[in-house]
Protein backbone atom coordinates (compact mmCIF):
# COMPACT_ATOMS: atom_id res chain seq x y z
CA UNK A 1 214.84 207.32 71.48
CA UNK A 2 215.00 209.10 67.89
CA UNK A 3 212.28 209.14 66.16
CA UNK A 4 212.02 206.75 62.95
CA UNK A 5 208.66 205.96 60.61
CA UNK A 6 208.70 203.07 58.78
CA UNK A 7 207.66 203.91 55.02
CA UNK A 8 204.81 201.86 52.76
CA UNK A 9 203.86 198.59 54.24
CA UNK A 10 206.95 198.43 56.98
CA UNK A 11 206.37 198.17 60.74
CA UNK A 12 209.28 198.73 63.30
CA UNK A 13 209.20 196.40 65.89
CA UNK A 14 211.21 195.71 69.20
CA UNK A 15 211.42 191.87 70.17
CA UNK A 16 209.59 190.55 73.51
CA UNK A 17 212.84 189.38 75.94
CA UNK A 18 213.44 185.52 75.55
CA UNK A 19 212.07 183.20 78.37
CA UNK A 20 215.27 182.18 80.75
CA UNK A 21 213.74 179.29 81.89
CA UNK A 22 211.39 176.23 80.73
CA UNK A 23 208.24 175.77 82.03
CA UNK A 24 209.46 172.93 84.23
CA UNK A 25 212.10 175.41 86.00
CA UNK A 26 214.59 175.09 84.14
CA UNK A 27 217.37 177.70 83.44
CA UNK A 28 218.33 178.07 79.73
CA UNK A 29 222.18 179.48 79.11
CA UNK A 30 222.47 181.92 76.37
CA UNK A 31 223.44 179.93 73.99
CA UNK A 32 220.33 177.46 74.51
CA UNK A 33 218.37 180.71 74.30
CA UNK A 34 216.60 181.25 70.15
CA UNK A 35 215.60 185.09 69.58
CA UNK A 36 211.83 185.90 69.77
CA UNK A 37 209.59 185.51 66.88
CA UNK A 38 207.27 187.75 68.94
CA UNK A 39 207.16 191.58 69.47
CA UNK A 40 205.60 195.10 70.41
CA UNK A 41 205.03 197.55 66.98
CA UNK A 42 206.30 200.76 67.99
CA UNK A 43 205.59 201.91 64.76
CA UNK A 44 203.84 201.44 60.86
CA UNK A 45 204.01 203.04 57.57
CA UNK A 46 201.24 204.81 55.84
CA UNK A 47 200.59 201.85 54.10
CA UNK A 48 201.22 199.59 50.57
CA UNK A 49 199.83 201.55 47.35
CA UNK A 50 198.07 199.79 44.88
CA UNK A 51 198.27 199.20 40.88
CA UNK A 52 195.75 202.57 40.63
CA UNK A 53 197.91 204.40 43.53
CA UNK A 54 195.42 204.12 46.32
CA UNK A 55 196.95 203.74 49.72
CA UNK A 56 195.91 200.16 51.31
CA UNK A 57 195.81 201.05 55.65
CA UNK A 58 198.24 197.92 57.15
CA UNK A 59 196.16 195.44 59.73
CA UNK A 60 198.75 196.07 62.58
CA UNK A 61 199.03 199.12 64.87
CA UNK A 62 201.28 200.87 67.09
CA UNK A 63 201.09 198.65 70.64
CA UNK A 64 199.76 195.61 68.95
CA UNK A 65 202.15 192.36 70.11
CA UNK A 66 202.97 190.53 66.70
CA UNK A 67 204.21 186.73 66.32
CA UNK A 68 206.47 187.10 62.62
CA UNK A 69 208.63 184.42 60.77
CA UNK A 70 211.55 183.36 61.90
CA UNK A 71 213.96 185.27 59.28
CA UNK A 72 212.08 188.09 59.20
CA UNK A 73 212.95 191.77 58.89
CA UNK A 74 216.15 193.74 58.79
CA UNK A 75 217.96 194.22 62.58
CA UNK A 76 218.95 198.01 63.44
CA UNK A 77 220.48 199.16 66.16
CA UNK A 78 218.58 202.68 67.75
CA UNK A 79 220.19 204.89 70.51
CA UNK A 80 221.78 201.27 71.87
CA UNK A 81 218.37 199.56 71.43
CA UNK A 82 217.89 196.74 69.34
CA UNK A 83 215.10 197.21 66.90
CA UNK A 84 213.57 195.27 63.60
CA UNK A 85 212.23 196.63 60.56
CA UNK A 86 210.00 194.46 58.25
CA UNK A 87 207.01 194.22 55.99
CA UNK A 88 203.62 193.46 56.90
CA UNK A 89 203.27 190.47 55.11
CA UNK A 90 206.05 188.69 57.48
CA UNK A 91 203.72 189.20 60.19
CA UNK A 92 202.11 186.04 60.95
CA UNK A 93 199.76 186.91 63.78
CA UNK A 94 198.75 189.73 66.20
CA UNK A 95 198.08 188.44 69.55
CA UNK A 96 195.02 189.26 71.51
């Protein structure tokens, strides 16, 4: 994969896969399927800078799994990998 670092407050993230079936067994089609609002960083900025130009460190880090809003982020597409870019402050949670 090429390399890419997010700059400022960004974090690149790659969505968890979407549960195929229910909890009850039950297989979802595709097109019953909504895209993850969870993922894996793979990658943060330096950082936001403030009004004085000091560098504020993000909460998030590389290999933390995120839960973010649902419209969230701009979608790339890396070496045939599907990939999100987005700020900090549509992260909603990091899960533990």
């Amino acid at each position: 994969m090429a390399k890419l670092r997010p700059l400022g407050d960004k974090i690149l993230i790659k969505r968890v896969e979407a549960e195929t079936k229910t909890k009850s067994g039950i297989v979802l089609p595709d097109a019953a399927k909504e895209k993850p609002k969870r993922g894996k960083v793979l990658s943060v900025g330096e950082g936001r800078r403030t009004d004085k130009g000091e560098r504020v460190a993000l909460s998030v880090k590389k290999g933390d799994e995120v839960i973010f809003a649902s419209y969230a982020g701009t979608e790339i597409k890396l070496d045939g990998e599907e990939l999100m870019i987005m700020s900090e402050d549509d992260v909603l949670a990091i899960v533990e």
